[in-house]
PDB file of N, CA and C in Angstrom:
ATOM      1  N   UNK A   1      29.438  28.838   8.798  1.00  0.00           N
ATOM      2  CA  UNK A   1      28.281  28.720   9.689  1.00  0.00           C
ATOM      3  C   UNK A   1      26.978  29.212   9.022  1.00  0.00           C
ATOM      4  N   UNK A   2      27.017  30.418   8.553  1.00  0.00           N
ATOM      5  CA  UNK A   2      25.586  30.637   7.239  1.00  0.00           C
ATOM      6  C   UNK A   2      25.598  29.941   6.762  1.00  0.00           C
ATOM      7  N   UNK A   3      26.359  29.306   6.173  1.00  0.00           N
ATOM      8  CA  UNK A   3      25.520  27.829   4.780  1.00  0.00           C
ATOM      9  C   UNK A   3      25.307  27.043   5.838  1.00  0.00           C
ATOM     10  N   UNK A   4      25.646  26.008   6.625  1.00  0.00           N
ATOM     11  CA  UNK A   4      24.901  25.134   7.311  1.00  0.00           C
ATOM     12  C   UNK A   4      23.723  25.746   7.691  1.00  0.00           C
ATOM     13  N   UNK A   5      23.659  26.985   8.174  1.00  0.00           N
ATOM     14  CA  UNK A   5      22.195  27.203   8.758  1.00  0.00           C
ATOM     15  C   UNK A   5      21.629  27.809   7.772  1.00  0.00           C
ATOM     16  N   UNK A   6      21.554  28.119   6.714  1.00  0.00           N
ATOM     17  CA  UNK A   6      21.116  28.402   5.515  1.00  0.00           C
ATOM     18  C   UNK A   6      20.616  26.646   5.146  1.00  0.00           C
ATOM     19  N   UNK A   7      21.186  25.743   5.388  1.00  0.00           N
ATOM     20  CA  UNK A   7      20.936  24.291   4.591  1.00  0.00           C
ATOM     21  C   UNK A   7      20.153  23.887   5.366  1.00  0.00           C
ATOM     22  N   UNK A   8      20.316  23.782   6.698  1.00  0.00           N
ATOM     23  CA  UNK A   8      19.139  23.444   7.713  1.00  0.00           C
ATOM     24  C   UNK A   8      18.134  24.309   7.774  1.00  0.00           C
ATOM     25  N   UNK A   9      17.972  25.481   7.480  1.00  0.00           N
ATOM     26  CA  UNK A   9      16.737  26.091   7.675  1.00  0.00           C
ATOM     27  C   UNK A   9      15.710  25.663   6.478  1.00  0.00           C
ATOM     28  N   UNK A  10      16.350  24.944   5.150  1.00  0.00           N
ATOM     29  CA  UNK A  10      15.657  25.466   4.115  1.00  0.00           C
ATOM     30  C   UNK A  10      15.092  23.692   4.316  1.00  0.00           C
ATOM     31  N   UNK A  11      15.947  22.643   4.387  1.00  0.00           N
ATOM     32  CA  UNK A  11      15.507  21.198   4.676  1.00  0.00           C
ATOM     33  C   UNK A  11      14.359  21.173   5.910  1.00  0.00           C
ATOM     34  N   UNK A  12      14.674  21.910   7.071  1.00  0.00           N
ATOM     35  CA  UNK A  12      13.286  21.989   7.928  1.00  0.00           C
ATOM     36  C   UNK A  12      11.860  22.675   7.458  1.00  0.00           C
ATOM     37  N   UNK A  13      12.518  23.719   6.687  1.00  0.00           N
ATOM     38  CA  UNK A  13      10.820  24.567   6.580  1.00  0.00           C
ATOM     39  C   UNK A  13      10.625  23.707   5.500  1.00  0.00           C
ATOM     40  N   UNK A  14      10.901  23.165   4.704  1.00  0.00           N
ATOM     41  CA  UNK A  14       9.949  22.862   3.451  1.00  0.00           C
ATOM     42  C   UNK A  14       9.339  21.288   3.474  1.00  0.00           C
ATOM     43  N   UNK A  15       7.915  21.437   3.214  1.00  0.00           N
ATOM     44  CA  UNK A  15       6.805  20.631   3.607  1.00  0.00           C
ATOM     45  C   UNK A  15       6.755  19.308   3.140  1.00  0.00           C
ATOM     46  N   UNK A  16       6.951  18.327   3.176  1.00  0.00           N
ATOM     47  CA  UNK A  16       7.101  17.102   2.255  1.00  0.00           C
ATOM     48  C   UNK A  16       5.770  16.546   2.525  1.00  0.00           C
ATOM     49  N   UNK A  17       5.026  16.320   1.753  1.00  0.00           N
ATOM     50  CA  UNK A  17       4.032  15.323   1.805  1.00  0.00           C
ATOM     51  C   UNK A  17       4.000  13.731   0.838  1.00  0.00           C
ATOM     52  N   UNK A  18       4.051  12.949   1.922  1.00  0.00           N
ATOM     53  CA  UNK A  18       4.392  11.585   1.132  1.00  0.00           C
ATOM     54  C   UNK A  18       2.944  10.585   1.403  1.00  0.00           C
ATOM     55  N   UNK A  19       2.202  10.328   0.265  1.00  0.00           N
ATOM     56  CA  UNK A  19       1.294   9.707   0.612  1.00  0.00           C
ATOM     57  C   UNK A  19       1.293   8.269   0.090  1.00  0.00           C
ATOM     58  N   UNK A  20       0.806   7.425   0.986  1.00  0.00           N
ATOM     59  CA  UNK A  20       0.565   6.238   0.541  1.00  0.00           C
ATOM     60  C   UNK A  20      -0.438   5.764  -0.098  1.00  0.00           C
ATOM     61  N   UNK A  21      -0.548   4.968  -0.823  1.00  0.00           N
ATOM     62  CA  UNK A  21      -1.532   4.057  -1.548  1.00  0.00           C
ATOM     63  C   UNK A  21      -1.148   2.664  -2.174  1.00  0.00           C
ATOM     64  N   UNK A  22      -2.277   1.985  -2.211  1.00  0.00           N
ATOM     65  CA  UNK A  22      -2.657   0.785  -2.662  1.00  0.00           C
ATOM     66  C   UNK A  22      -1.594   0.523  -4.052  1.00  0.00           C
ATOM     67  N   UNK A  23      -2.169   1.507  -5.210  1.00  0.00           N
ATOM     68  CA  UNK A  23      -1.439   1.304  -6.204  1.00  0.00           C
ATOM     69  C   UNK A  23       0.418   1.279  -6.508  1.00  0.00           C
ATOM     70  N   UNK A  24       0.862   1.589  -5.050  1.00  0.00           N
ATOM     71  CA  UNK A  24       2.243   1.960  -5.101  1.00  0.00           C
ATOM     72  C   UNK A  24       2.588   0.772  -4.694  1.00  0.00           C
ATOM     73  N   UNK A  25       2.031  -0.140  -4.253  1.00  0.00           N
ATOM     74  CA  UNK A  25       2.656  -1.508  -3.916  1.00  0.00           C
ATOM     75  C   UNK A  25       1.705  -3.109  -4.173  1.00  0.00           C
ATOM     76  N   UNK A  26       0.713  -2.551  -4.397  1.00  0.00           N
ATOM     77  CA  UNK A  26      -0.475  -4.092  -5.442  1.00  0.00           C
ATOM     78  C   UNK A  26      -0.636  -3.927  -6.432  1.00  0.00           C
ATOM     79  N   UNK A  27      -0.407  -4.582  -7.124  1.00  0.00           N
ATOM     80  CA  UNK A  27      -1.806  -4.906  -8.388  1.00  0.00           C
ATOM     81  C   UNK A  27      -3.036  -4.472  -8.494  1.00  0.00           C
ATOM     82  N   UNK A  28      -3.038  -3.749  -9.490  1.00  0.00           N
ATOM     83  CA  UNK A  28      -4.911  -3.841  -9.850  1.00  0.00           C
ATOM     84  C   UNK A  28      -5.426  -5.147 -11.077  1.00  0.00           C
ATOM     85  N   UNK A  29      -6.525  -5.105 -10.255  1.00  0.00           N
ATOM     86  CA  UNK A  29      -7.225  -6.535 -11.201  1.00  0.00           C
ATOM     87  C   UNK A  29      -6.584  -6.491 -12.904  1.00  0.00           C
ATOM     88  N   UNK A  30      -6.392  -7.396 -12.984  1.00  0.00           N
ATOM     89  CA  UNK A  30      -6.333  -7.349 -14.520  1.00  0.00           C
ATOM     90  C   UNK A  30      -4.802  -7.153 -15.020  1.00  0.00           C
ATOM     91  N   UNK A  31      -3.859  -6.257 -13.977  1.00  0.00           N
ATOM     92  CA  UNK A  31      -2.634  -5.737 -14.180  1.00  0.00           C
ATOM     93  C   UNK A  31      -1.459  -6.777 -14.676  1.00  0.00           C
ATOM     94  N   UNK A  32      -0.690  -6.726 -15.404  1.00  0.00           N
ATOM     95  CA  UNK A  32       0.306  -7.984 -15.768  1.00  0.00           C
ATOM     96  C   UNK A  32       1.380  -7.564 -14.521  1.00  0.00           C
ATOM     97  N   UNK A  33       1.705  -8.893 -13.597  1.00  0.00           N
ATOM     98  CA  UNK A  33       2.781  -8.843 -12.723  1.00  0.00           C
ATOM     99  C   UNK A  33       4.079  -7.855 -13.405  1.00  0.00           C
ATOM    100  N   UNK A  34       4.877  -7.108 -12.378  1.00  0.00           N
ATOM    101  CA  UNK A  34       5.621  -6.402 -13.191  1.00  0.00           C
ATOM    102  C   UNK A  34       5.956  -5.840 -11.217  1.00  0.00           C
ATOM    103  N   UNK A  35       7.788  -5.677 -11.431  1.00  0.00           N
ATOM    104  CA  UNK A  35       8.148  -5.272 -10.022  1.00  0.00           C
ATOM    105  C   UNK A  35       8.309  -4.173  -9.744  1.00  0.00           C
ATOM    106  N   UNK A  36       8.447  -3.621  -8.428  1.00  0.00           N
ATOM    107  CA  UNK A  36       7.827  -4.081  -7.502  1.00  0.00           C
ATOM    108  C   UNK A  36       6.332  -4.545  -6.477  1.00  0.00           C
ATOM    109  N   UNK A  37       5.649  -4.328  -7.618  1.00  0.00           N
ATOM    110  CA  UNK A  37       4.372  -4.660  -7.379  1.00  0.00           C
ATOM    111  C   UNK A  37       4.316  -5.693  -6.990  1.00  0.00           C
ATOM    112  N   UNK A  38       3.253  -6.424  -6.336  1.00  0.00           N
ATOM    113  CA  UNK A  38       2.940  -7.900  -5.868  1.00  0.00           C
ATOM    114  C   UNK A  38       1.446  -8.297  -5.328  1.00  0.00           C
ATOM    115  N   UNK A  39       1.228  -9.222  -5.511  1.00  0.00           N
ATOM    116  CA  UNK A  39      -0.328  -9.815  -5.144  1.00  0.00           C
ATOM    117  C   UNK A  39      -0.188  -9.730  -2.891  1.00  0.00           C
ATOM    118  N   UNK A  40      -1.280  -9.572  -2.979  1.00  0.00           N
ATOM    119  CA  UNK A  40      -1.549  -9.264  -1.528  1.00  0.00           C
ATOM    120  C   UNK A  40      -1.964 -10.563  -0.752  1.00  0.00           C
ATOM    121  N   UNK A  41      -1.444 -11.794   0.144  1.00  0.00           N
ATOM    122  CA  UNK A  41      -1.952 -12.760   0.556  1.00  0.00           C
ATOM    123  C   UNK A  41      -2.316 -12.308   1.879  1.00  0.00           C
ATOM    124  N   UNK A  42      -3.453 -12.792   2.204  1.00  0.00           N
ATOM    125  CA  UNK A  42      -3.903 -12.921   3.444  1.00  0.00           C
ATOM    126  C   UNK A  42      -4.186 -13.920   4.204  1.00  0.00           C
ATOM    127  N   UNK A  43      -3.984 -13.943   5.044  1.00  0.00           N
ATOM    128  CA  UNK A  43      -4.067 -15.976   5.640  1.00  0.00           C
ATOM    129  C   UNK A  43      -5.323 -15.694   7.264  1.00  0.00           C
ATOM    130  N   UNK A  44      -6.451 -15.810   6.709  1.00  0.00           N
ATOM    131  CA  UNK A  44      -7.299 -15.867   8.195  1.00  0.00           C
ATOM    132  C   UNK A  44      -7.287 -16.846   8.771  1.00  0.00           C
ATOM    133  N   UNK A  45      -6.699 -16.543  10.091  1.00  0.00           N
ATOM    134  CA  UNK A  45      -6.847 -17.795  11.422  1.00  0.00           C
ATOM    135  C   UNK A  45      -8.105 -17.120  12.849  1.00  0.00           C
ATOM    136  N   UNK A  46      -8.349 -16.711  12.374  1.00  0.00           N
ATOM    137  CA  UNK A  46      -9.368 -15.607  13.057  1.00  0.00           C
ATOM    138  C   UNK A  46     -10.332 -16.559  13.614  1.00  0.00           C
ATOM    139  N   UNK A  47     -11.175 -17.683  12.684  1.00  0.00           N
ATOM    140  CA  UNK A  47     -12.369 -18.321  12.499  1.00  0.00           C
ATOM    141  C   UNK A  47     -13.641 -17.494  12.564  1.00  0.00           C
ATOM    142  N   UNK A  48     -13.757 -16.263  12.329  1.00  0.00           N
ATOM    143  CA  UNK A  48     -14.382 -15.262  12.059  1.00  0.00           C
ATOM    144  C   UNK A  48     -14.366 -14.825   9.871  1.00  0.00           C
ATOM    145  N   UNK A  49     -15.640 -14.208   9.928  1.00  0.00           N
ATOM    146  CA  UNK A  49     -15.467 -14.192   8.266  1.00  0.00           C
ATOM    147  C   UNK A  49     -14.600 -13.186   7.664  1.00  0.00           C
ATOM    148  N   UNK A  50     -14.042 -13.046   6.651  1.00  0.00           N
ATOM    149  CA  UNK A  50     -12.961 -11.857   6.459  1.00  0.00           C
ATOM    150  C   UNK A  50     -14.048 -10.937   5.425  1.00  0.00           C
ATOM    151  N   UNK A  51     -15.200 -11.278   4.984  1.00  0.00           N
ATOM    152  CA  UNK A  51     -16.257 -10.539   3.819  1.00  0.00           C
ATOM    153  C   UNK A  51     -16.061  -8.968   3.827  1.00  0.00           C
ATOM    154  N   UNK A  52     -16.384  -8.417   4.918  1.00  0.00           N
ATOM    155  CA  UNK A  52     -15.822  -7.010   5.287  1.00  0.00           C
ATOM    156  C   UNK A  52     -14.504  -6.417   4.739  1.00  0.00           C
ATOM    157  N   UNK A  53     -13.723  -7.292   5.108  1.00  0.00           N
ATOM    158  CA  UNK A  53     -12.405  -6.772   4.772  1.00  0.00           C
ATOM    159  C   UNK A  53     -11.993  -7.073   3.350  1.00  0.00           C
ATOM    160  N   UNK A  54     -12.378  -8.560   2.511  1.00  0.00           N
ATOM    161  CA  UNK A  54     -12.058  -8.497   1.228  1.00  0.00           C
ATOM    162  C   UNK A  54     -12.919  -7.413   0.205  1.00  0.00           C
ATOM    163  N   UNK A  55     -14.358  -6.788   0.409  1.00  0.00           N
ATOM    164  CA  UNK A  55     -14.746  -5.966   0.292  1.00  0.00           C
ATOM    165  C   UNK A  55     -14.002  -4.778   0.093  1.00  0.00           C
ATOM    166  N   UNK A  56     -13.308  -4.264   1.403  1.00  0.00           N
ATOM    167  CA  UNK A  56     -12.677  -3.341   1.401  1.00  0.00           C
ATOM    168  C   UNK A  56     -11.698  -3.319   0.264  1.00  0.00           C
ATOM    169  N   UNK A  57     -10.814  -4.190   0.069  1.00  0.00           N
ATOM    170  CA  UNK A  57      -9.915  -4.383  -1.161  1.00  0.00           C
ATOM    171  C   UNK A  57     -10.176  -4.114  -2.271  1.00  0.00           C
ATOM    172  N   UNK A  58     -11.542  -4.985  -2.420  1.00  0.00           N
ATOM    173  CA  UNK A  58     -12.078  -4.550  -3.903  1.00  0.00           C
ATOM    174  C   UNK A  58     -12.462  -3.175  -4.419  1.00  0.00           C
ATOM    175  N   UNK A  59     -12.962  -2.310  -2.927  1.00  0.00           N
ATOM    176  CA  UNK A  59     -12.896  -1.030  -3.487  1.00  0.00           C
ATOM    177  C   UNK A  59     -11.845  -0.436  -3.780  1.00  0.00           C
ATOM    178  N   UNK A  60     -10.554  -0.765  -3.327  1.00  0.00           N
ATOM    179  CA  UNK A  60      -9.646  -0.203  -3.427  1.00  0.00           C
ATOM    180  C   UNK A  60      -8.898  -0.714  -4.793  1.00  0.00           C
ATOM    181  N   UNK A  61      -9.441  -1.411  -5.102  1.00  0.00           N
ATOM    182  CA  UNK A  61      -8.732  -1.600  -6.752  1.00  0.00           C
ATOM    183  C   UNK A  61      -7.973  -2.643  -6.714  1.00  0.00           C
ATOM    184  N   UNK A  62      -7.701  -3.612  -5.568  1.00  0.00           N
ATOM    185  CA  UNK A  62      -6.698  -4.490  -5.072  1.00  0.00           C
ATOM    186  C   UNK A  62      -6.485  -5.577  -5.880  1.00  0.00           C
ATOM    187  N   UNK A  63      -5.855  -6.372  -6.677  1.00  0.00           N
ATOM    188  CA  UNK A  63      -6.215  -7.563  -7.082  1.00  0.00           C
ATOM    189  C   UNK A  63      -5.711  -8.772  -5.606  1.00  0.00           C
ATOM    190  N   UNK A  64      -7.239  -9.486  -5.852  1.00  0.00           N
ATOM    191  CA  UNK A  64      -7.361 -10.015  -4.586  1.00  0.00           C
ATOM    192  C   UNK A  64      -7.641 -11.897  -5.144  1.00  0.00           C
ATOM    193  N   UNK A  65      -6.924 -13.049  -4.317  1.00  0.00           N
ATOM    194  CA  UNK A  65      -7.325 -14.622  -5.046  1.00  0.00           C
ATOM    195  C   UNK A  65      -7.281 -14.551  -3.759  1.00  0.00           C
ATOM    196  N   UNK A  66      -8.736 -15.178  -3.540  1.00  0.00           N
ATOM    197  CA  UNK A  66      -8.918 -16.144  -2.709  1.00  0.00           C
ATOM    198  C   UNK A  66      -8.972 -17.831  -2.068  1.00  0.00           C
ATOM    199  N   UNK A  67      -8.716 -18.024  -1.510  1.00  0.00           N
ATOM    200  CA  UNK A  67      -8.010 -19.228  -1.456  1.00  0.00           C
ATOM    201  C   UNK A  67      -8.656 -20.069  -0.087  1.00  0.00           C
ATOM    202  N   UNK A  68      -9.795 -20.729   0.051  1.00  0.00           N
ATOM    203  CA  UNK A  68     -10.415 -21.289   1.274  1.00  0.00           C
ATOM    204  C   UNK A  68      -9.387 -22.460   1.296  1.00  0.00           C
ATOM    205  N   UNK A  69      -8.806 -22.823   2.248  1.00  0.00           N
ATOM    206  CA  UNK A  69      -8.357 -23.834   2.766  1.00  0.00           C
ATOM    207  C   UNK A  69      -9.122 -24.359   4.132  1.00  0.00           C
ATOM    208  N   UNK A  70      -9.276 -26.079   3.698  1.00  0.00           N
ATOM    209  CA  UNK A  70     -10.675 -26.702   4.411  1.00  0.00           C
ATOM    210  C   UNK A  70     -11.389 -26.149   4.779  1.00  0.00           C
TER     211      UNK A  70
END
């Protein structure tokens, strides 16, 4: 009964911080494909402009192809 609660006390108190980012799952411009990385598609049906948001990408280092269809 001490080691289980010795094992659970020590798995609860200790702090995990897991952060996400861009680079852990896209491409950056320029990057040679290589897995699990992958290009980011976006498909707007909105009929609204997406400028804002591909913006946003680019700051983020995203490699981004755009693709107007009609």
């Amino acid at each position: 009964p001490q080691l289980l609660e010795h094992l659970f006390y020590e798995l609860y108190q200790k702090s995990y911080s897991w952060g996400l980012t861009p680079d852990m799952y896209f491409l950056s411009p320029g990057q040679p494909p290589q897995a699990p990385l992958t290009h980011l598609l976006v498909i707007n049906k909105t009929g609204s402009s997406i400028d804002n948001f591909i913006h946003s990408l680019r700051q983020q280092n995203i490699a981004l192809e755009v693709d107007a269809f009609g």
